[in-house]
N, C-alpha and C. Protein backbone atom coordinates (compact mmCIF):
# COMPACT_ATOMS: atom_id res chain seq x y z
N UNK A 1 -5.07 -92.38 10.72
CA UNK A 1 -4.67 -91.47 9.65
C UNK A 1 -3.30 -91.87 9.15
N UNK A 2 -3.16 -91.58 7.38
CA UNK A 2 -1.55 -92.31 7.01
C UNK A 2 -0.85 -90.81 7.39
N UNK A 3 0.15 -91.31 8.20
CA UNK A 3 1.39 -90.42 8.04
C UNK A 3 2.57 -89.81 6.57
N UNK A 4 1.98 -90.59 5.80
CA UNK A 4 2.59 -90.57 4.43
C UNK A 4 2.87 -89.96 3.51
N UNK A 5 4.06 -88.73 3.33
CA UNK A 5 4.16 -87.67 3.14
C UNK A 5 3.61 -87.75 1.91
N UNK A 6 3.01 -86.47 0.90
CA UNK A 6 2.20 -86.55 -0.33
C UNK A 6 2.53 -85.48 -0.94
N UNK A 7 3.72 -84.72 -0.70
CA UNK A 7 4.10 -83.40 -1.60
C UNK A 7 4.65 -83.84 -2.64
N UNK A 8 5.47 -85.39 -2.79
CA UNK A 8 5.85 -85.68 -4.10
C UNK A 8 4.80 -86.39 -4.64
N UNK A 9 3.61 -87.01 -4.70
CA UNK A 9 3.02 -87.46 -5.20
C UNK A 9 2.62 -86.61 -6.48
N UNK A 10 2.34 -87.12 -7.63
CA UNK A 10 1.51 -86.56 -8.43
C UNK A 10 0.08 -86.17 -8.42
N UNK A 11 -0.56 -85.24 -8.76
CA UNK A 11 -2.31 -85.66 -8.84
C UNK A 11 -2.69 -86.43 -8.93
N UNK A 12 -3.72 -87.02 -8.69
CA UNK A 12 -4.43 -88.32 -9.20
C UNK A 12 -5.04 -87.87 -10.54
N UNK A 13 -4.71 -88.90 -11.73
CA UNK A 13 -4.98 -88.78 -12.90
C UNK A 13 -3.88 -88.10 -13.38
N UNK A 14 -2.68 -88.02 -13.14
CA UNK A 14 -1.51 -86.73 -13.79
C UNK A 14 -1.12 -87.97 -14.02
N UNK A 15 -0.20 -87.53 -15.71
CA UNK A 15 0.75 -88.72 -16.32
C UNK A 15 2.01 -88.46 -16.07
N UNK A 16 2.55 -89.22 -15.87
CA UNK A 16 4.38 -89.45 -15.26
C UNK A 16 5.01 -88.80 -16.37
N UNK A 17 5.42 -87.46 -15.53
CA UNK A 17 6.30 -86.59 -16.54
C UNK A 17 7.64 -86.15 -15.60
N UNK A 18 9.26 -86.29 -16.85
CA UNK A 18 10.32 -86.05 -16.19
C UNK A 18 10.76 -84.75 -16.84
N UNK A 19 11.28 -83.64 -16.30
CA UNK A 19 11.93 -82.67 -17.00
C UNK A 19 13.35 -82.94 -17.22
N UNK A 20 13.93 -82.73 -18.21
CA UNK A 20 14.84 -82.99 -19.43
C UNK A 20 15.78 -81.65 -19.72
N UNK A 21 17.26 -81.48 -19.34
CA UNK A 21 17.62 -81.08 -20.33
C UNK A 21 18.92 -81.46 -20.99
N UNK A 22 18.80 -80.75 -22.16
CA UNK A 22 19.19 -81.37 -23.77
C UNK A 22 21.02 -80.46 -23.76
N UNK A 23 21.81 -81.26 -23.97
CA UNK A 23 23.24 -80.85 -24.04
C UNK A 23 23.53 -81.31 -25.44
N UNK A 24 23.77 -79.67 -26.11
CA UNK A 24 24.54 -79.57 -27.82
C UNK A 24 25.94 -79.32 -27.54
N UNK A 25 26.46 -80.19 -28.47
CA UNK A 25 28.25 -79.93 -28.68
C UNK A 25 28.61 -79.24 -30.08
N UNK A 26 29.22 -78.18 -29.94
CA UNK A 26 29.50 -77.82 -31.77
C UNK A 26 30.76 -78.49 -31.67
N UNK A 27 30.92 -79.61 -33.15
CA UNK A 27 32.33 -80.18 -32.83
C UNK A 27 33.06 -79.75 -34.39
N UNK A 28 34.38 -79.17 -33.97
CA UNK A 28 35.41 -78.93 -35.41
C UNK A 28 35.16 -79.80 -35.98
N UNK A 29 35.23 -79.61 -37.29
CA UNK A 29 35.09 -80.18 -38.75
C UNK A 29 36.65 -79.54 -39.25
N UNK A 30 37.22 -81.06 -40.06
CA UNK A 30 38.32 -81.24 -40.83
C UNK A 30 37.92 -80.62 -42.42
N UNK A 31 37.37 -79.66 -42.90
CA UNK A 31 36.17 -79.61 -43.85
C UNK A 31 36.52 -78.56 -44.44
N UNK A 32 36.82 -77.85 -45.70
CA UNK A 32 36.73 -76.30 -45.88
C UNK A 32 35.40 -75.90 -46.12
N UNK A 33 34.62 -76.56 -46.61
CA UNK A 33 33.32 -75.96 -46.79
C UNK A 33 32.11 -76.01 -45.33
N UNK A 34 32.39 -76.68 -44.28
CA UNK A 34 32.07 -76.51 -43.48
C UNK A 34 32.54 -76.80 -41.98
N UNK A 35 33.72 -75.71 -41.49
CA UNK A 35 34.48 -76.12 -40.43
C UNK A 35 33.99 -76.33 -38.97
N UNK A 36 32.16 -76.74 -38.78
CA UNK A 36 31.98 -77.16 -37.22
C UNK A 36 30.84 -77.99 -37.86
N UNK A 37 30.25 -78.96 -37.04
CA UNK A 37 28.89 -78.89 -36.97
C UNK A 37 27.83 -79.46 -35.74
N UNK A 38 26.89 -78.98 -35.37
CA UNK A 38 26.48 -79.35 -33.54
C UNK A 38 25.81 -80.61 -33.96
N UNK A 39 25.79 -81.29 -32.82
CA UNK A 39 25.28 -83.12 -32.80
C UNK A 39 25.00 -82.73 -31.00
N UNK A 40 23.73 -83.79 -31.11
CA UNK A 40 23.31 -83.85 -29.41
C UNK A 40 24.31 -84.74 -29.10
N UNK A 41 24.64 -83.98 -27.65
CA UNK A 41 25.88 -84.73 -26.89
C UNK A 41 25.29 -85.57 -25.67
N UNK A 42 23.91 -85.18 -24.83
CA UNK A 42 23.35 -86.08 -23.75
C UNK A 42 21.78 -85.44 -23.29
N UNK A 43 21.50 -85.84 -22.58
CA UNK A 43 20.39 -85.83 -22.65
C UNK A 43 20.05 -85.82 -20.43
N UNK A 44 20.04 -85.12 -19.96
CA UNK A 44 20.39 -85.03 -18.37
C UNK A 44 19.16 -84.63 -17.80
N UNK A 45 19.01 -85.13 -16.66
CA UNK A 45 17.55 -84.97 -15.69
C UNK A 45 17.89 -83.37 -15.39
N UNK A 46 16.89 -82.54 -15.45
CA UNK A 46 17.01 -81.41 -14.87
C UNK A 46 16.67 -80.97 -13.38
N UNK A 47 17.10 -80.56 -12.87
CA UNK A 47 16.90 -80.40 -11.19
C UNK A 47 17.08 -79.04 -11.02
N UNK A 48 17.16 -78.13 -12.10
CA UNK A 48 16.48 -76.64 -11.86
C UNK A 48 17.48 -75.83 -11.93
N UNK A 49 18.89 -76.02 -11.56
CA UNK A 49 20.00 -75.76 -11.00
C UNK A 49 20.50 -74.74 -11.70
N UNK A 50 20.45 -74.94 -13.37
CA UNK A 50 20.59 -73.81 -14.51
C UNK A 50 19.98 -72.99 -14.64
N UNK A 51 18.20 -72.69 -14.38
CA UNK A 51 17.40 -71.87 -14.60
C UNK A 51 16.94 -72.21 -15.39
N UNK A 52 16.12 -71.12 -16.38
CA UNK A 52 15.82 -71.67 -17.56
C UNK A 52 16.34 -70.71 -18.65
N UNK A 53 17.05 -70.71 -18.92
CA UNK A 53 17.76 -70.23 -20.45
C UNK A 53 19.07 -70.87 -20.92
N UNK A 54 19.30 -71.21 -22.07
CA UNK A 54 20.45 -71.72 -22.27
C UNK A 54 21.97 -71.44 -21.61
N UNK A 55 22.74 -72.04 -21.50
CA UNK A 55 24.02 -72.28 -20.95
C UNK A 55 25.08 -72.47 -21.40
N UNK A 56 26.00 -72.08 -21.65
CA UNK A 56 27.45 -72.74 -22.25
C UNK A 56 28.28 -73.14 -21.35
N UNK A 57 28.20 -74.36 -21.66
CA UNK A 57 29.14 -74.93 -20.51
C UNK A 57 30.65 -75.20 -21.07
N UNK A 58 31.19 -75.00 -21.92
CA UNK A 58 32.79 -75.31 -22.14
C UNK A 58 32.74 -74.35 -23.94
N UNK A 59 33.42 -73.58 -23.78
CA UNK A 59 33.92 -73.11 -25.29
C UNK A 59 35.46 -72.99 -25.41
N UNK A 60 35.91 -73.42 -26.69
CA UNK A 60 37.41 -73.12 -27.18
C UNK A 60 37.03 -73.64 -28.51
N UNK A 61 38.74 -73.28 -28.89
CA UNK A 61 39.32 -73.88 -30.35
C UNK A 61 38.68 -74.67 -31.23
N UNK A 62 38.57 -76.01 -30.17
CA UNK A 62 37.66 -77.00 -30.80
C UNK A 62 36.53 -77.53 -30.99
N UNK A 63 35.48 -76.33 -29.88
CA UNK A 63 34.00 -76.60 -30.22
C UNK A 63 33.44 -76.11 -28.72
N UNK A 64 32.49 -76.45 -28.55
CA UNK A 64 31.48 -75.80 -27.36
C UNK A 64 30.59 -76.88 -26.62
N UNK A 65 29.90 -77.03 -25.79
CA UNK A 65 28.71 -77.31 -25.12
C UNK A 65 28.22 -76.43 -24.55
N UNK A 66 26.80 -76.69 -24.95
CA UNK A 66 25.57 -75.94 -24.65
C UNK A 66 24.38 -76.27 -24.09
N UNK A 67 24.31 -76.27 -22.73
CA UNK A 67 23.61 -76.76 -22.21
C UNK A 67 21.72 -76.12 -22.29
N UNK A 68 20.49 -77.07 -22.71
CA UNK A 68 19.35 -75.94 -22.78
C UNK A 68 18.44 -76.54 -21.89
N UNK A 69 18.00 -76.31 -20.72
CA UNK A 69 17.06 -76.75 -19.88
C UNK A 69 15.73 -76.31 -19.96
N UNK A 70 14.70 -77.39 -19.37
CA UNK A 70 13.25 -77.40 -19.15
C UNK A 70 12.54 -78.14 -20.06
N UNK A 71 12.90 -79.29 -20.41
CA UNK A 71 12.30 -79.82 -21.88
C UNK A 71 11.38 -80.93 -21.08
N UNK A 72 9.72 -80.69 -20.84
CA UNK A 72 9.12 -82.11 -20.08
C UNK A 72 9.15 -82.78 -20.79
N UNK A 73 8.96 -83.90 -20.57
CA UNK A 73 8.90 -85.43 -21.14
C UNK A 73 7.53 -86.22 -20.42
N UNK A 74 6.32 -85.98 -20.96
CA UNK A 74 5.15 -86.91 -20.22
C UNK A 74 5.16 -88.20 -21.37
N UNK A 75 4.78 -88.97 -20.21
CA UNK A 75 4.26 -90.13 -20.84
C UNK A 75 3.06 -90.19 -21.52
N UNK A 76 2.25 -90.95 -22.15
CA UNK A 76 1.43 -90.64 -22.92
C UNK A 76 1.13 -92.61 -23.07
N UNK A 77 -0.46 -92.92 -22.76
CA UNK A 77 -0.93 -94.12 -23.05
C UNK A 77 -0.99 -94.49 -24.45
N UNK A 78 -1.56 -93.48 -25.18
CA UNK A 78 -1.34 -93.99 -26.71
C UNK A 78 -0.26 -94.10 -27.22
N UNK A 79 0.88 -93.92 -26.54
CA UNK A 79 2.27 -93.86 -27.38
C UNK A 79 3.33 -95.15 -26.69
N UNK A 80 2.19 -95.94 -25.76
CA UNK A 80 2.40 -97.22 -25.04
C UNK A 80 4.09 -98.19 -26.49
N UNK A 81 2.73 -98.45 -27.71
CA UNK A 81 3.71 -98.76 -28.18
C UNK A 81 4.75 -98.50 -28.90
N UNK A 82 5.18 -97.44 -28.78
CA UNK A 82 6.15 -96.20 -29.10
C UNK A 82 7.23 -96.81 -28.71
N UNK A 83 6.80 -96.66 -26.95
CA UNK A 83 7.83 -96.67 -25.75
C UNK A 83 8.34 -98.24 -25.89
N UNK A 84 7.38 -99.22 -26.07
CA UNK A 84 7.36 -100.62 -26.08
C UNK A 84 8.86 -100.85 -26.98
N UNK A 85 8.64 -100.42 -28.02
CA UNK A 85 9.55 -100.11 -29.41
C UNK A 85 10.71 -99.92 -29.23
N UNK A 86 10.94 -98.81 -28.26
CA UNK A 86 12.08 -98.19 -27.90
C UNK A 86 12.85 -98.60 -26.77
N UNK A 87 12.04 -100.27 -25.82
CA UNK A 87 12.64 -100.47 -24.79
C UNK A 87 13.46 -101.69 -25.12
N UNK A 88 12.38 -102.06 -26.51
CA UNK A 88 12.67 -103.54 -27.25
C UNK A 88 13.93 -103.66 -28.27
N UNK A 89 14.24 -102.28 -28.45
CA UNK A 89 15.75 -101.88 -29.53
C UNK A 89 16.58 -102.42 -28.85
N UNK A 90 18.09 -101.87 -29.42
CA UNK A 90 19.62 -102.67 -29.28
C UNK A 90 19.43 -102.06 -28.38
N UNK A 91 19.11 -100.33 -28.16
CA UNK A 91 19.94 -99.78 -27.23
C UNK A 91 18.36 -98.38 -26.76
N UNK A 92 17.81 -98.46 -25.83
CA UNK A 92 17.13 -98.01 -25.32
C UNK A 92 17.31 -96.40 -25.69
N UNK A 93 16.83 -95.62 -25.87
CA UNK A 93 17.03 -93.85 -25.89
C UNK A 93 16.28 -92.64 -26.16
N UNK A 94 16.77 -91.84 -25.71
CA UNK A 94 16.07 -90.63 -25.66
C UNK A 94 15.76 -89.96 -27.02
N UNK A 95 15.08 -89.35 -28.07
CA UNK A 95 14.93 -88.60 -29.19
C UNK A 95 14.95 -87.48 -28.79
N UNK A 96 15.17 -86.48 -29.75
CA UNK A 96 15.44 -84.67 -29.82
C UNK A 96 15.20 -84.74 -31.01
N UNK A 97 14.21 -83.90 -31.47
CA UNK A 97 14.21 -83.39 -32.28
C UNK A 97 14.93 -81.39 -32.20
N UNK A 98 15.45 -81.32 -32.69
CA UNK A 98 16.57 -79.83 -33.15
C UNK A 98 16.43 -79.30 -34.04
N UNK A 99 16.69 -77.85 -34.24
CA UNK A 99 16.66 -77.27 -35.73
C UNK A 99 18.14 -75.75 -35.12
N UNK A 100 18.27 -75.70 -36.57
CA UNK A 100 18.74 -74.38 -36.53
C UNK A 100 18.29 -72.78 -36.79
N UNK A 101 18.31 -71.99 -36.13
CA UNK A 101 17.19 -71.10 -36.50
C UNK A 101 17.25 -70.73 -38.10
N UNK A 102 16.62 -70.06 -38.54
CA UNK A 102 17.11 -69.91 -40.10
C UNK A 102 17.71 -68.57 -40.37
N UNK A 103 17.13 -67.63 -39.36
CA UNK A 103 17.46 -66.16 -39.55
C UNK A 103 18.72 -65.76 -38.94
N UNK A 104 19.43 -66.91 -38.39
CA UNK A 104 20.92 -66.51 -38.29
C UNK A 104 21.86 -67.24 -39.26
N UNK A 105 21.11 -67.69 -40.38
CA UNK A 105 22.02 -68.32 -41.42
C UNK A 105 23.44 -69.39 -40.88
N UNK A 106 24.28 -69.33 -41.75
CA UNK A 106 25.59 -70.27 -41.27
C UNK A 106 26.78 -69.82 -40.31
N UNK A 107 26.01 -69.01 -39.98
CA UNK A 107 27.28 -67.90 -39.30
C UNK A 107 27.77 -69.11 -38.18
N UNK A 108 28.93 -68.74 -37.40
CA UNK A 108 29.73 -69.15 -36.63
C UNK A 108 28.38 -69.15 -35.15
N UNK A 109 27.93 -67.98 -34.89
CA UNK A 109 27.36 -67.84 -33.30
C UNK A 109 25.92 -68.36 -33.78
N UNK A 110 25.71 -69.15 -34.56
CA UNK A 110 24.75 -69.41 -34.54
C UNK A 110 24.40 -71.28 -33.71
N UNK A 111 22.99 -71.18 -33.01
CA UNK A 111 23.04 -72.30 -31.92
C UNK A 111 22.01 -73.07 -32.18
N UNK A 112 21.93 -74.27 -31.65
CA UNK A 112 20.48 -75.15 -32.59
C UNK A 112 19.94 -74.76 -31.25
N UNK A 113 18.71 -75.08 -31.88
CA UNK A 113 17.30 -74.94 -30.75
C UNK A 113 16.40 -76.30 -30.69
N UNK A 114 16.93 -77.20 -29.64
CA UNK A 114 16.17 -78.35 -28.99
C UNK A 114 15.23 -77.72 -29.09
N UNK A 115 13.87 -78.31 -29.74
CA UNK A 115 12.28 -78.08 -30.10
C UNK A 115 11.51 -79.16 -28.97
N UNK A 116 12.20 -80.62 -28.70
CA UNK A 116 10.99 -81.37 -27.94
C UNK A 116 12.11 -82.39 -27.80
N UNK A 117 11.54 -83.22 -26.53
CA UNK A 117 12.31 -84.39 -26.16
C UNK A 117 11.67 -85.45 -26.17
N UNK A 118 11.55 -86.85 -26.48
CA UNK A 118 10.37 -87.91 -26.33
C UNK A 118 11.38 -89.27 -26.51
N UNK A 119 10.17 -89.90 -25.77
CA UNK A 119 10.64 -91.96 -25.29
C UNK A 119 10.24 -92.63 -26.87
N UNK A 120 9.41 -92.20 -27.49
CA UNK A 120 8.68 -92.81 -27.90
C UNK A 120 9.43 -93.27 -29.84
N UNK A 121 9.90 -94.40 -29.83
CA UNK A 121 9.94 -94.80 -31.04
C UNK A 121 9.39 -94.40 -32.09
N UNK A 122 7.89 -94.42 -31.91
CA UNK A 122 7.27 -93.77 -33.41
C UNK A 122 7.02 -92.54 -33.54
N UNK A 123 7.20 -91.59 -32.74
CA UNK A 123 7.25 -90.32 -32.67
C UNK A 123 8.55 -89.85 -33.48
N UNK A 124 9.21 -90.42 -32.82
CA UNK A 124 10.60 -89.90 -33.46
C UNK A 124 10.71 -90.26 -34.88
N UNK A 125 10.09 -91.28 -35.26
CA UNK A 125 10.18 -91.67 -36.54
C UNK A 125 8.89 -90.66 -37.73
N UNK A 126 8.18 -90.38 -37.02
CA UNK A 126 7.28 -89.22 -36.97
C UNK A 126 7.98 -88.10 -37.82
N UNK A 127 8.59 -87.49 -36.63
CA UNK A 127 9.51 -86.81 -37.17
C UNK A 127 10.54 -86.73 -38.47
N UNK A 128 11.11 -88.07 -38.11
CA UNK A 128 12.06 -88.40 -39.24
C UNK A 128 11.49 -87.90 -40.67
N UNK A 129 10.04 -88.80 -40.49
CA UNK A 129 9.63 -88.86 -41.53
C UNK A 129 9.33 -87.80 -42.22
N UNK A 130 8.68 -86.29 -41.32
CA UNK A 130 8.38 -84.99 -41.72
C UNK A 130 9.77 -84.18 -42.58
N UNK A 131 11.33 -84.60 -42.40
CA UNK A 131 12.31 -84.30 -42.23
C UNK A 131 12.92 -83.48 -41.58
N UNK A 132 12.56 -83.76 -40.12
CA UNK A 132 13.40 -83.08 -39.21
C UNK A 132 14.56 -83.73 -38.97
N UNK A 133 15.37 -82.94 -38.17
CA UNK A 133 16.95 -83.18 -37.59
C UNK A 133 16.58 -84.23 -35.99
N UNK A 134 16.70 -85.47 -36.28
CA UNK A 134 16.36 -85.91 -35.12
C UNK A 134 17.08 -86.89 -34.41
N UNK A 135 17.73 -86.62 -33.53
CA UNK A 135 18.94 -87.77 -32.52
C UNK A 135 18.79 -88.16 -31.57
N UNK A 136 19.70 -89.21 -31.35
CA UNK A 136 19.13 -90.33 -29.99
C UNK A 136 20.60 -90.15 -29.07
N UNK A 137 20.15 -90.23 -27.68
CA UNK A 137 21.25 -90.31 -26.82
C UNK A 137 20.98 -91.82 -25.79
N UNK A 138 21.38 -92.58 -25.38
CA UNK A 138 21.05 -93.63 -24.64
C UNK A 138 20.38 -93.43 -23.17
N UNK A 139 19.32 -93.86 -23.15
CA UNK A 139 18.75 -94.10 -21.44
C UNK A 139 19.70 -94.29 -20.46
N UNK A 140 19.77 -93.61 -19.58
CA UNK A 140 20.59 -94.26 -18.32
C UNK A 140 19.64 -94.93 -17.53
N UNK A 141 19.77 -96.27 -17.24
CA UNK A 141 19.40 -97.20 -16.47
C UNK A 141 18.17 -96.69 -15.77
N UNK A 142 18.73 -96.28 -14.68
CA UNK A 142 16.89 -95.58 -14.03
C UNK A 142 16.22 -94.88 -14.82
N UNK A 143 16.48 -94.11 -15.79
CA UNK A 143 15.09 -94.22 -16.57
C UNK A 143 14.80 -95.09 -17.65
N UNK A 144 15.76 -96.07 -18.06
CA UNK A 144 14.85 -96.93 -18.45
C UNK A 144 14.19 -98.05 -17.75
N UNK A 145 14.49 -98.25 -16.26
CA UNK A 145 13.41 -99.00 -15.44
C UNK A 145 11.94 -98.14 -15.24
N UNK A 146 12.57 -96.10 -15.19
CA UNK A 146 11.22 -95.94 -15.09
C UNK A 146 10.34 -96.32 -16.21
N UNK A 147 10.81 -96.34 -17.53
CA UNK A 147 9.86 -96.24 -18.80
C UNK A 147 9.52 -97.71 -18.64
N UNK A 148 9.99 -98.85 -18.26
CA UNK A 148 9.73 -100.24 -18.55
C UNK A 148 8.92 -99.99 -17.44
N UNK A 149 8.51 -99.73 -16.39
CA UNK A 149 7.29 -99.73 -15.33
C UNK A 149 6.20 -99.13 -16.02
N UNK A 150 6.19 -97.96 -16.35
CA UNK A 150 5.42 -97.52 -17.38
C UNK A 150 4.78 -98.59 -18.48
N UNK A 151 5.23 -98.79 -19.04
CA UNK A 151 5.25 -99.83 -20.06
C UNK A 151 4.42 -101.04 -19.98
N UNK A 152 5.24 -101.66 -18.65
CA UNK A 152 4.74 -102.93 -18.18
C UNK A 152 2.82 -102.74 -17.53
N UNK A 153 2.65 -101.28 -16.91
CA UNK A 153 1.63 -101.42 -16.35
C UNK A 153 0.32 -100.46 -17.54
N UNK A 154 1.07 -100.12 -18.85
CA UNK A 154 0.17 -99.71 -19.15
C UNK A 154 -0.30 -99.71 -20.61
N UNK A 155 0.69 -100.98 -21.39
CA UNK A 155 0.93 -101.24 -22.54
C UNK A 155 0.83 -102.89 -23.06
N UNK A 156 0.33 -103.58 -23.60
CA UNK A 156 0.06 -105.13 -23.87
C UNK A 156 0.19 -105.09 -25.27
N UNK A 157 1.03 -105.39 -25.94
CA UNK A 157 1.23 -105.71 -27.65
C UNK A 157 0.49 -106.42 -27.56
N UNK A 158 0.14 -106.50 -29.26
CA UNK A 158 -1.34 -107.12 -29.62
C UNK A 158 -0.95 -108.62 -30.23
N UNK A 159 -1.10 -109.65 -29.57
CA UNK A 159 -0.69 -110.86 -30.43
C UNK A 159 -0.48 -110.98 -31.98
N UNK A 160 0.04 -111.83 -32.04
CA UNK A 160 0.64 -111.68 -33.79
C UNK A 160 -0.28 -112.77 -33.58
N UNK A 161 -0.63 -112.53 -35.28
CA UNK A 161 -2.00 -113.43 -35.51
C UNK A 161 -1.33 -114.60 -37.00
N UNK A 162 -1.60 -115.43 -37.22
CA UNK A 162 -1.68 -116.05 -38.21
C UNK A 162 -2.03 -115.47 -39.25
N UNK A 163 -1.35 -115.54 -40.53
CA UNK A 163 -1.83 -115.11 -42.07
C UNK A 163 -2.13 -116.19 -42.62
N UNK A 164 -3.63 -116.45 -42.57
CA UNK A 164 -4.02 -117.70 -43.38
C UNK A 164 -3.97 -117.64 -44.98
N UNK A 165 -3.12 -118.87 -45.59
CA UNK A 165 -2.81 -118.55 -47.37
C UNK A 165 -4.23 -118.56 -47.63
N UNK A 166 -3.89 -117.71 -48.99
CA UNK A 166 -5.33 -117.53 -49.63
C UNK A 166 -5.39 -118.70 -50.41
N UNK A 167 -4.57 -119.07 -50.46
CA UNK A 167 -5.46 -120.82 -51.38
C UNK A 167 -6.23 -121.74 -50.40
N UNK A 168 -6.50 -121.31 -49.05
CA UNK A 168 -6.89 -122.08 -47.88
C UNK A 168 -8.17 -121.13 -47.60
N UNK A 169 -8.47 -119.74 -47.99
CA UNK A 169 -9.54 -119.39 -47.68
C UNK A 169 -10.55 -119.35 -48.56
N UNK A 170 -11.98 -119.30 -48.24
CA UNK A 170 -12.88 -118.91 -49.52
C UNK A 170 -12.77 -118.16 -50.91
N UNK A 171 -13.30 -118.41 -51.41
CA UNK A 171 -13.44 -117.37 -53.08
C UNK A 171 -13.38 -116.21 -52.87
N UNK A 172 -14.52 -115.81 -51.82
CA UNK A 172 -15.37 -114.57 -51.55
C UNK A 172 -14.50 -113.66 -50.29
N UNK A 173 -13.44 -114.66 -49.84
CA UNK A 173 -13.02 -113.62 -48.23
C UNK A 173 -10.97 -113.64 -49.15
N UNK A 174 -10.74 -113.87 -50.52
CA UNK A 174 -9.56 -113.85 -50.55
C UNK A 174 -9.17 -112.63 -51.15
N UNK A 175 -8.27 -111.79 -50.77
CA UNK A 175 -7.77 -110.36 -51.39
C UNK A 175 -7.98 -110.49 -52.93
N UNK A 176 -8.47 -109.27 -53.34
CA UNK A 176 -8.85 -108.71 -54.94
C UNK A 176 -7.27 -107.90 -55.50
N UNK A 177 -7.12 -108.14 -56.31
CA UNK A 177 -5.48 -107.28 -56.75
C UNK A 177 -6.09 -106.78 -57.75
């Protein structure tokens, strides 16, 4: 019999998911028409420690952090080349998509609300594209070895193929304009 402890194991068939949480900074603005504005400040493994409801971790003069925990992060096979995308950039990172609520208008106590966290390059661009508020914080090292294991065992880009000129192919197989 294996002695081999199995409480951390996942299910068999469960996809590799990390819980996430998302740290907002409101930072002063030099601005009269708008004297703060929040930007994601990091992006931290959660280990439970906060609970689950938002946090303020530092307020004064010049702005705040706000810490919001429980955001999972699963991996996902179809989003293989998402992740591929995002390991292959300058700089490896995490996406957030954020919003501000609307029904507290511009007021001062008003706080963004981290909506979702994801690896995945085209997701985020996903987003972009819908026009959401969406920012990147950089991978720290172990997770981007975890996402490149991921990656490596479950993702194969598709060879780049030759574009044969159309003065080299048939009548009948060359694009119609």
């Amino acid at each position: 019999m294996d002695s081999q402890p199995t409480a951390n194991l996942p299910p068999p068939g469960a996809r590799p998911a990390v819980t996430m949480a998302v740290v907002m900074r409101k930072v002063a603005l030099a601005n009269r028409w708008q004297p703060w504005k929040w930007q994601l400040d990091a992006v931290l493994p959660d280990l439970g420690e906060f609970g689950t409801q938002p946090v303020c971790l530092e307020h004064d003069a010049h702005g705040a952090r706000w810490l919001y925990p429980g955001y999972e992060v699963e991996l996902f096979r179809d989003q293989g080349e998402g992740y591929y995308l995002n390991l292959t950039s300058a700089t490896p990172c995490w996406f957030v998509l954020w919003r501000m609520p609307e029904d507290e208008g511009d007021t001062d106590d008003a706080h963004p609300v981290p909506v979702t966290v994801s690896l995945s390059y085209n997701e985020a661009g996903r987003w972009l594209d819908a026009g959401e508020t969406v920012e990147n914080v950089p991978l720290a090292p172990e997770q981007r070895d975890w996402l490149q294991a991921y990656v490596n065992e479950h993702y194969r880009p598709e060879p780049k193929q030759r574009r044969r000129p159309e003065s080299f192919k048939a009548p009948d197989q060359r694009a119609r304009y």
